[in-house]
Protein backbone atom coordinates (compact mmCIF):
# COMPACT_ATOMS: atom_id res chain seq x y z
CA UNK A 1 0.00 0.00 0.00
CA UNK A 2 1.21 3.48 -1.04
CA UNK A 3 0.94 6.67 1.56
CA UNK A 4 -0.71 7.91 -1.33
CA UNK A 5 -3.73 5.23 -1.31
CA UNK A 6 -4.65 5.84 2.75
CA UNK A 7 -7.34 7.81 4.01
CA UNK A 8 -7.92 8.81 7.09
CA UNK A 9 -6.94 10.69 10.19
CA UNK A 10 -2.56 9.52 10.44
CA UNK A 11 -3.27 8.40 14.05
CA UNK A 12 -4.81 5.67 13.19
CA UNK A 13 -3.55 2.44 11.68
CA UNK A 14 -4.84 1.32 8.16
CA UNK A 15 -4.43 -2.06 7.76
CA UNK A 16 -0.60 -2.74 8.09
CA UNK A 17 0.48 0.90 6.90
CA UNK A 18 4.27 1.29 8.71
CA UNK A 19 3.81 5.18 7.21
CA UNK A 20 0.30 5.55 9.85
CA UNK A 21 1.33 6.72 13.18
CA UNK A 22 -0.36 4.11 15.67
CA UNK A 23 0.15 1.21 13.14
CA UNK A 24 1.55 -1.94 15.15
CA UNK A 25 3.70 -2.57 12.42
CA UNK A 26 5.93 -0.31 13.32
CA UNK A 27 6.91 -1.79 16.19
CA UNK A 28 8.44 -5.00 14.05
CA UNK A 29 9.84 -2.39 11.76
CA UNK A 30 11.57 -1.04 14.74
CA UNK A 31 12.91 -4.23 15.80
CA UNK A 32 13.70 -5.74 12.42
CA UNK A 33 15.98 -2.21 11.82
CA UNK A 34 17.86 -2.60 15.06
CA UNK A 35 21.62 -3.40 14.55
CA UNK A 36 21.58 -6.69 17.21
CA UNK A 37 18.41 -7.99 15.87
CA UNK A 38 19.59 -7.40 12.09
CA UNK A 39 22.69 -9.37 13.21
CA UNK A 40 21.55 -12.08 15.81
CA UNK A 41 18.68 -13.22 12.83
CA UNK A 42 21.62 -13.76 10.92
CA UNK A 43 23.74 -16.13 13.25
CA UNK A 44 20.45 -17.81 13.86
CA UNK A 45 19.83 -18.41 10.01
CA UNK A 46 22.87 -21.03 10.27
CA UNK A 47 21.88 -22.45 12.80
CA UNK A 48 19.89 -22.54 16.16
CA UNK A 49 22.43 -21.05 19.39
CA UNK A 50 22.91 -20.59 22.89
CA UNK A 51 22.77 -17.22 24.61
CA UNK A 52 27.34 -17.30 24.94
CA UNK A 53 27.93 -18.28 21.46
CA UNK A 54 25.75 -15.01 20.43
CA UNK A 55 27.59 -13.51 22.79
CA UNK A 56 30.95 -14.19 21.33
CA UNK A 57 30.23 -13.54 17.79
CA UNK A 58 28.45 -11.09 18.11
CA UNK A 59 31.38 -9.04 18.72
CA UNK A 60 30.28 -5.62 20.98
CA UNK A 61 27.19 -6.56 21.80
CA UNK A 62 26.71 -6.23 25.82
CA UNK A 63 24.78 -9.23 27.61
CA UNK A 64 22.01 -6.98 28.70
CA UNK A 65 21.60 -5.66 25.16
CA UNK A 66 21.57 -9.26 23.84
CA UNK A 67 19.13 -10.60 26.47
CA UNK A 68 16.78 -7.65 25.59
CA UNK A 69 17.06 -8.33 21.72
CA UNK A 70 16.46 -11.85 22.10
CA UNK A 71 13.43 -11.18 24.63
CA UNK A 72 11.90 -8.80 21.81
CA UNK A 73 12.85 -10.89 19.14
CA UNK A 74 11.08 -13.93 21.41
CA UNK A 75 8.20 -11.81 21.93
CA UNK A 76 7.22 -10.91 18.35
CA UNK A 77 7.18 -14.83 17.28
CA UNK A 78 10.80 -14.10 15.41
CA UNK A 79 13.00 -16.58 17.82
CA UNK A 80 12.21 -19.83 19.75
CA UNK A 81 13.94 -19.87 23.14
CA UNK A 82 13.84 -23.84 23.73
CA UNK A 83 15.40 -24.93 27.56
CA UNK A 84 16.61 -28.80 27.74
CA UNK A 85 15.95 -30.56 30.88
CA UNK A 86 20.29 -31.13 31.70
CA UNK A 87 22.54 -30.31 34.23
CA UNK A 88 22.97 -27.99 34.19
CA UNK A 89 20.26 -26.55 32.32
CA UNK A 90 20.79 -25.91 28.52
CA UNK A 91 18.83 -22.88 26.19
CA UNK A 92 19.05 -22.50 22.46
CA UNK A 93 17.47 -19.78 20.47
CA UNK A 94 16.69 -20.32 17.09
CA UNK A 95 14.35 -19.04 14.58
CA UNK A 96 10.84 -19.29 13.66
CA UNK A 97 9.29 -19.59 10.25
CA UNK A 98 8.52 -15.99 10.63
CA UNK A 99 11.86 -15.02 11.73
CA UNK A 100 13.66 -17.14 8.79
CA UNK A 101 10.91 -15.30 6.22
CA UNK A 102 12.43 -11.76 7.99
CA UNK A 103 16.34 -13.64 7.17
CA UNK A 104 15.86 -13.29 4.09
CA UNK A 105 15.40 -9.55 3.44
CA UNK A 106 17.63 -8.50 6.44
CA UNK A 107 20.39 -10.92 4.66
CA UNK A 108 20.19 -8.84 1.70
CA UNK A 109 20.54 -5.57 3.42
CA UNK A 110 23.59 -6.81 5.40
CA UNK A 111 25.06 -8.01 1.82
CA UNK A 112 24.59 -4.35 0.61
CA UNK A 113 26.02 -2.60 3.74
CA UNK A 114 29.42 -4.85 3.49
CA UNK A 115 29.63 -4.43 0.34
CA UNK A 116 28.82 -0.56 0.03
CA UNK A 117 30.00 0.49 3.17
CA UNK A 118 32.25 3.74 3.37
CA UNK A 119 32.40 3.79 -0.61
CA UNK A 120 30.40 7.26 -0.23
């Protein structure tokens, strides 16, 4: 849907219009466009992780600012948080079908940034 094509006072939210003020949409957009989330989708495209591994490649990323990505990420249906019943106990995160469908264009954007990245 174009800007163009809504009517309608911009406070509300027409069906899934990111441009509309209140639209809940926006709040995956602002997710999906954060750095760690960007990133931490793409580990998790590989392959499913625990919370150090993240950790470690995702290199700067603090532990609170990881645990709050993945709790976001968790919370929108983007990540799986699975705990195994060991001693002691282990946690994997790993994607959804909705998270690997967001991969895909977030994969693409990464691409362009390494590729174009202080060539302006």
């Amino acid at each position: 849907m174009t800007r163009a094509s809504v009517s309608g006072p911009s406070d509300q939210c027409v069906r899934n219009d990111v441009y509309a003020a209140m639209c809940p949409c926006r709040d995956m957009l602002d997710l999906l466009a954060n750095k760690w989330s960007a990133l931490a989708i793409g580990i998790l495209e590989e392959t499913p992780h625990r919370f150090g591994e993240l950790r470690r490649l995702l290199e700067g990323v603090s532990p609170k600012a990881l645990s709050q990505t993945l709790k976001r990420l968790e919370s929108q249906n983007l990540v799986t948080r699975t705990v195994y019943a060991e001693v002691p106990a282990r946690v994997e995160y790993s994607l959804t079908d909705l998270g690997r469908s967001a991969a895909v264009p977030l994969r693409s954007l990464r691409e362009w940034v390494e590729a174009n990245a202080g060539t302006g």
